[in-house]
C-alpha atoms as a PDB file:
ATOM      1  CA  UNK A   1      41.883  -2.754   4.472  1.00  0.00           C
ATOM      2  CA  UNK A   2      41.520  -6.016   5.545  1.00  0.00           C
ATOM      3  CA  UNK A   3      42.963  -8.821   3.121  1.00  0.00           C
ATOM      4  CA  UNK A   4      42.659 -12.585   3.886  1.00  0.00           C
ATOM      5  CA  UNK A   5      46.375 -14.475   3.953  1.00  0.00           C
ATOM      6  CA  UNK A   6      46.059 -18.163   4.014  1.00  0.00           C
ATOM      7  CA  UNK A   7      49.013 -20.584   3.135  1.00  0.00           C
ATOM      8  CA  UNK A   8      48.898 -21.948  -0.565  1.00  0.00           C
ATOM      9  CA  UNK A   9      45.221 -21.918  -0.993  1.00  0.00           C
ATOM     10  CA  UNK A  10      44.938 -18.550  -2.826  1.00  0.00           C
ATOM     11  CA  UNK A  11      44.522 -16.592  -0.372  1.00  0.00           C
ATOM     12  CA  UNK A  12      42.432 -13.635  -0.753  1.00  0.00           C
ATOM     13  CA  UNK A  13      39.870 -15.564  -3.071  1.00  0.00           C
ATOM     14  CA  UNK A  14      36.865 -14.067  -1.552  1.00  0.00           C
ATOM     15  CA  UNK A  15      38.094 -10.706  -1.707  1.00  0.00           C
ATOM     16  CA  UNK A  16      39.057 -10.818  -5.732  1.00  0.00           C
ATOM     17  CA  UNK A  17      36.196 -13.273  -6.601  1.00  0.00           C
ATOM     18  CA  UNK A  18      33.821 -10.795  -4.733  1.00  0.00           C
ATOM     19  CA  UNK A  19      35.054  -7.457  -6.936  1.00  0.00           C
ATOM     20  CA  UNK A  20      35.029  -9.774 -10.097  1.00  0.00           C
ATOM     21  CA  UNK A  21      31.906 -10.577  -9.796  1.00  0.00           C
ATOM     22  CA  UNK A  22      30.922  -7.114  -8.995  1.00  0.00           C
ATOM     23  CA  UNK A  23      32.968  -5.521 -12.153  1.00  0.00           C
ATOM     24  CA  UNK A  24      30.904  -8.186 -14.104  1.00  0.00           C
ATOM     25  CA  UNK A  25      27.570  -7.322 -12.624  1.00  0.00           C
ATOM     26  CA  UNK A  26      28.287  -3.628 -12.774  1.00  0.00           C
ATOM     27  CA  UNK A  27      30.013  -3.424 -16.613  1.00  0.00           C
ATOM     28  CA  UNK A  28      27.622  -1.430 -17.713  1.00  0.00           C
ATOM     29  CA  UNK A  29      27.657   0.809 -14.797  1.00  0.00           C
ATOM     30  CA  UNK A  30      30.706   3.195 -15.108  1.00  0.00           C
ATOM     31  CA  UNK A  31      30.837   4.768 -11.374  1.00  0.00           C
ATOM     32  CA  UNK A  32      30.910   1.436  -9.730  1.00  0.00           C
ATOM     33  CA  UNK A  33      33.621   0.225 -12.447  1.00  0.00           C
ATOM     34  CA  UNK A  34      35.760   2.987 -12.274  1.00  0.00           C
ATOM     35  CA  UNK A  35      35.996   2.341  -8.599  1.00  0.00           C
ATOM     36  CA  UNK A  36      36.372  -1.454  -8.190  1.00  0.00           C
ATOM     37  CA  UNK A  37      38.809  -1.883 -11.536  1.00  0.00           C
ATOM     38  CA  UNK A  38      41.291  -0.016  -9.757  1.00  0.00           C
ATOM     39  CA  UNK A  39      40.910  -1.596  -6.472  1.00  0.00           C
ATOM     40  CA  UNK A  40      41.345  -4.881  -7.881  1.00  0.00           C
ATOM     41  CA  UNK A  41      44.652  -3.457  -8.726  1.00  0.00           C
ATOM     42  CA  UNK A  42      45.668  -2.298  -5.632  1.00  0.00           C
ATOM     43  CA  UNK A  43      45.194  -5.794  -3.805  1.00  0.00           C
ATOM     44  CA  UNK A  44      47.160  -7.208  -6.583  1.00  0.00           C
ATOM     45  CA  UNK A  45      50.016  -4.644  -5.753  1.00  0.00           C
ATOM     46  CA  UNK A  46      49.752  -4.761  -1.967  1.00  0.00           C
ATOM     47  CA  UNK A  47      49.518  -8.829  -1.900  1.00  0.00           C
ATOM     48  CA  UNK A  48      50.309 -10.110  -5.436  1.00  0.00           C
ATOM     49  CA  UNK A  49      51.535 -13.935  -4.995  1.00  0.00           C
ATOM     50  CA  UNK A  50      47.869 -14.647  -3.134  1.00  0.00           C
ATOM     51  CA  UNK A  51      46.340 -12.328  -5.425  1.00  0.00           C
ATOM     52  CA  UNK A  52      47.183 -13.999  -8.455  1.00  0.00           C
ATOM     53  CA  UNK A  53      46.525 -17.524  -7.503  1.00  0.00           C
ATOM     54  CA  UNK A  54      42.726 -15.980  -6.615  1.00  0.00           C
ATOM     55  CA  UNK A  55      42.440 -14.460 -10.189  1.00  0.00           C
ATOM     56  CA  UNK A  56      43.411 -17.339 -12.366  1.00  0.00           C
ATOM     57  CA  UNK A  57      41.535 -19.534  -9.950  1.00  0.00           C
ATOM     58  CA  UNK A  58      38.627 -17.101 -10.900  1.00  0.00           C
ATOM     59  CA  UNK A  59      39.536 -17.212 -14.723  1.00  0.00           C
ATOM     60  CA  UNK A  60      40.099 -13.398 -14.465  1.00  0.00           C
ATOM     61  CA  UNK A  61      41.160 -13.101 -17.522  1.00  0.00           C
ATOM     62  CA  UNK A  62      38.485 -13.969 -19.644  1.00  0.00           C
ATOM     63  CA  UNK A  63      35.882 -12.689 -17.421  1.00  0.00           C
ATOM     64  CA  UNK A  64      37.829  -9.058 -17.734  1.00  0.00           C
ATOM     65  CA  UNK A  65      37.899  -9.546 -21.324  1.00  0.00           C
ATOM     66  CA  UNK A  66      33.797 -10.350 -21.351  1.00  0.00           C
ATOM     67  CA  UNK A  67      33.518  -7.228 -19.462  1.00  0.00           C
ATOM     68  CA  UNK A  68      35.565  -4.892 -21.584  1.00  0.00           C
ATOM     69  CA  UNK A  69      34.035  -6.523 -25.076  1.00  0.00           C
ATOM     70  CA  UNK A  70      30.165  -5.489 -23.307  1.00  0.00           C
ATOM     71  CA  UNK A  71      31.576  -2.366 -22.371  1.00  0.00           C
ATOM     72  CA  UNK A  72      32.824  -1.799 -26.313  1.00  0.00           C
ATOM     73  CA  UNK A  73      29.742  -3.131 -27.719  1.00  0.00           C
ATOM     74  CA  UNK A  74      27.351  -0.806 -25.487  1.00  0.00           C
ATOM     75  CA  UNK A  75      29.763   1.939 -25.212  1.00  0.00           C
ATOM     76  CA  UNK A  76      31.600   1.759 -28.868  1.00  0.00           C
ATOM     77  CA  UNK A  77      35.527   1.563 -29.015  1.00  0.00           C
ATOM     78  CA  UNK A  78      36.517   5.073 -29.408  1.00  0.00           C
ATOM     79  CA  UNK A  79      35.944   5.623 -25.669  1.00  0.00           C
ATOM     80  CA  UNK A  80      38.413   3.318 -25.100  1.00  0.00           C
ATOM     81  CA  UNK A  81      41.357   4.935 -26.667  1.00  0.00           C
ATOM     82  CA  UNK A  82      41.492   8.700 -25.023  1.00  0.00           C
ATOM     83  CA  UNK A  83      40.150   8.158 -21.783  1.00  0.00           C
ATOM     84  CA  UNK A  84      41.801  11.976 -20.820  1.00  0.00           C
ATOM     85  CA  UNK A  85      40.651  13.875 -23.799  1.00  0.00           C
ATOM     86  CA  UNK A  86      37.050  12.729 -24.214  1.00  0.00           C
ATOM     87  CA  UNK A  87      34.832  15.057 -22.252  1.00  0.00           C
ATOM     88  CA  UNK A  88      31.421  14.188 -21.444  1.00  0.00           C
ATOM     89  CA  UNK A  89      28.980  14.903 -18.567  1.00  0.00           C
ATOM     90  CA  UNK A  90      30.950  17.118 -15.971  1.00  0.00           C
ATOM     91  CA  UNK A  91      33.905  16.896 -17.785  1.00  0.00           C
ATOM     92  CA  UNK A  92      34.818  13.206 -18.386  1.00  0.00           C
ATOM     93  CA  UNK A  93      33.949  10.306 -20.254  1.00  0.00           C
ATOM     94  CA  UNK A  94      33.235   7.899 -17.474  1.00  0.00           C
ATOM     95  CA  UNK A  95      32.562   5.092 -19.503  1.00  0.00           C
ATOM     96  CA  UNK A  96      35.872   5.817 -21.181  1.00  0.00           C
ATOM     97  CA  UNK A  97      37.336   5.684 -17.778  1.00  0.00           C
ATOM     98  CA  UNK A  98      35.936   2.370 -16.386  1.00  0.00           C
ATOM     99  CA  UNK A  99      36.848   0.755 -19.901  1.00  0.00           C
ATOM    100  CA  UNK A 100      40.409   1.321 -19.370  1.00  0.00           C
ATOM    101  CA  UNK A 101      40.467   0.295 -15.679  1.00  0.00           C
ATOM    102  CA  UNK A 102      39.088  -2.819 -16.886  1.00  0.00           C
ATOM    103  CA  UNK A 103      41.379  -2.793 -19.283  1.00  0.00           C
ATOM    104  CA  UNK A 104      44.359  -1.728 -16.863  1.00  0.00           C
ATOM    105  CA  UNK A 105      43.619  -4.563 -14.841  1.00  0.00           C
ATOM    106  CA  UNK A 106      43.362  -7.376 -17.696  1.00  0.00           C
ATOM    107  CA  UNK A 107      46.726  -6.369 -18.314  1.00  0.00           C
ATOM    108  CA  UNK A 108      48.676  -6.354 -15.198  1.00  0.00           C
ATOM    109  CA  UNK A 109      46.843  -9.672 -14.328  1.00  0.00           C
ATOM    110  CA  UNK A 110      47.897 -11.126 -17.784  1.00  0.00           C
ATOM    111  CA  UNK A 111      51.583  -9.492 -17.581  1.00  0.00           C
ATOM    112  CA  UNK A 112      51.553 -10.952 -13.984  1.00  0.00           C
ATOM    113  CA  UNK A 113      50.004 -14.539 -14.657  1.00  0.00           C
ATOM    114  CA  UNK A 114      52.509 -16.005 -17.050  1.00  0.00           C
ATOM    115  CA  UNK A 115      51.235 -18.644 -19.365  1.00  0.00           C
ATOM    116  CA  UNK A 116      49.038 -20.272 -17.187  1.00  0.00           C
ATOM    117  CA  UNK A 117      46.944 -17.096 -17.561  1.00  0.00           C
ATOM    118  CA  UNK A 118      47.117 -17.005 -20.518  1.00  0.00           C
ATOM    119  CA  UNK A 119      46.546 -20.904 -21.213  1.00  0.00           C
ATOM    120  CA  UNK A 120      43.333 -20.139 -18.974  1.00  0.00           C
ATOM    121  CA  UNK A 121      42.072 -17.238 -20.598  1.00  0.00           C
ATOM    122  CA  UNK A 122      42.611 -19.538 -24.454  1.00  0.00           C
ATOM    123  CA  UNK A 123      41.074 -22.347 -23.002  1.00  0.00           C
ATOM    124  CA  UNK A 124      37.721 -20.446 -21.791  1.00  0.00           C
END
């Protein structure tokens, strides 16, 4: 896929701010989350130095953590512990699922982003 490189100015901004804001549109919709969560992940693996400037630019952080609390609130938090051993309709929990992508992500982009992640994320 196509991922946009430019020097010191975040770089792929478009790209993450466009899936964020998709993941948050779409929290409630586990199919679309359970595909865009991990994609997120992917660009931060293929291209991670532009990729992180883009998500704290974004304030990742807290907007994966709004995502994941509306997913527990709708969904309730035992779905988000046993993502494999939940069955539901054809066989998995897909809300499970998306909840820890979500979850997967806020993470690695936490783990990744140092403290001035997580100065952004306390600050929000």
């Amino acid at each position: 896929g196509h991922v946009t490189v430019d020097a010191g100015t975040g770089g792929n901004e478009p790209e993450v701010t466009a899936m964020l804001d998709a993941i948050e549109s779409r929290a409630l919709q586990p199919a679309a989350v359970v595909v865009l969560a991990p994609a997120l992940s992917r660009l931060l693996a293929a291209s991670p130095r532009p990729t992180a400037v883009a998500l704290l630019r974004a304030d990742a952080a807290s907007r994966l953590a709004g995502v994941a609390k509306v997913q527990a609130d709708a969904w309730g938090v035992t779905s988000v512990t046993s993502a494999e051993g939940v069955k539901g309709v054809e066989g998995v929990n897909v809300e499970a699922l998306a909840t820890r992508g979500v979850l997967e992500v806020l993470s690695t982009v936490l783990e990744r982003g140092g403290p001035a992640v997580g100065a952004a994320a306390t600050a929000s």
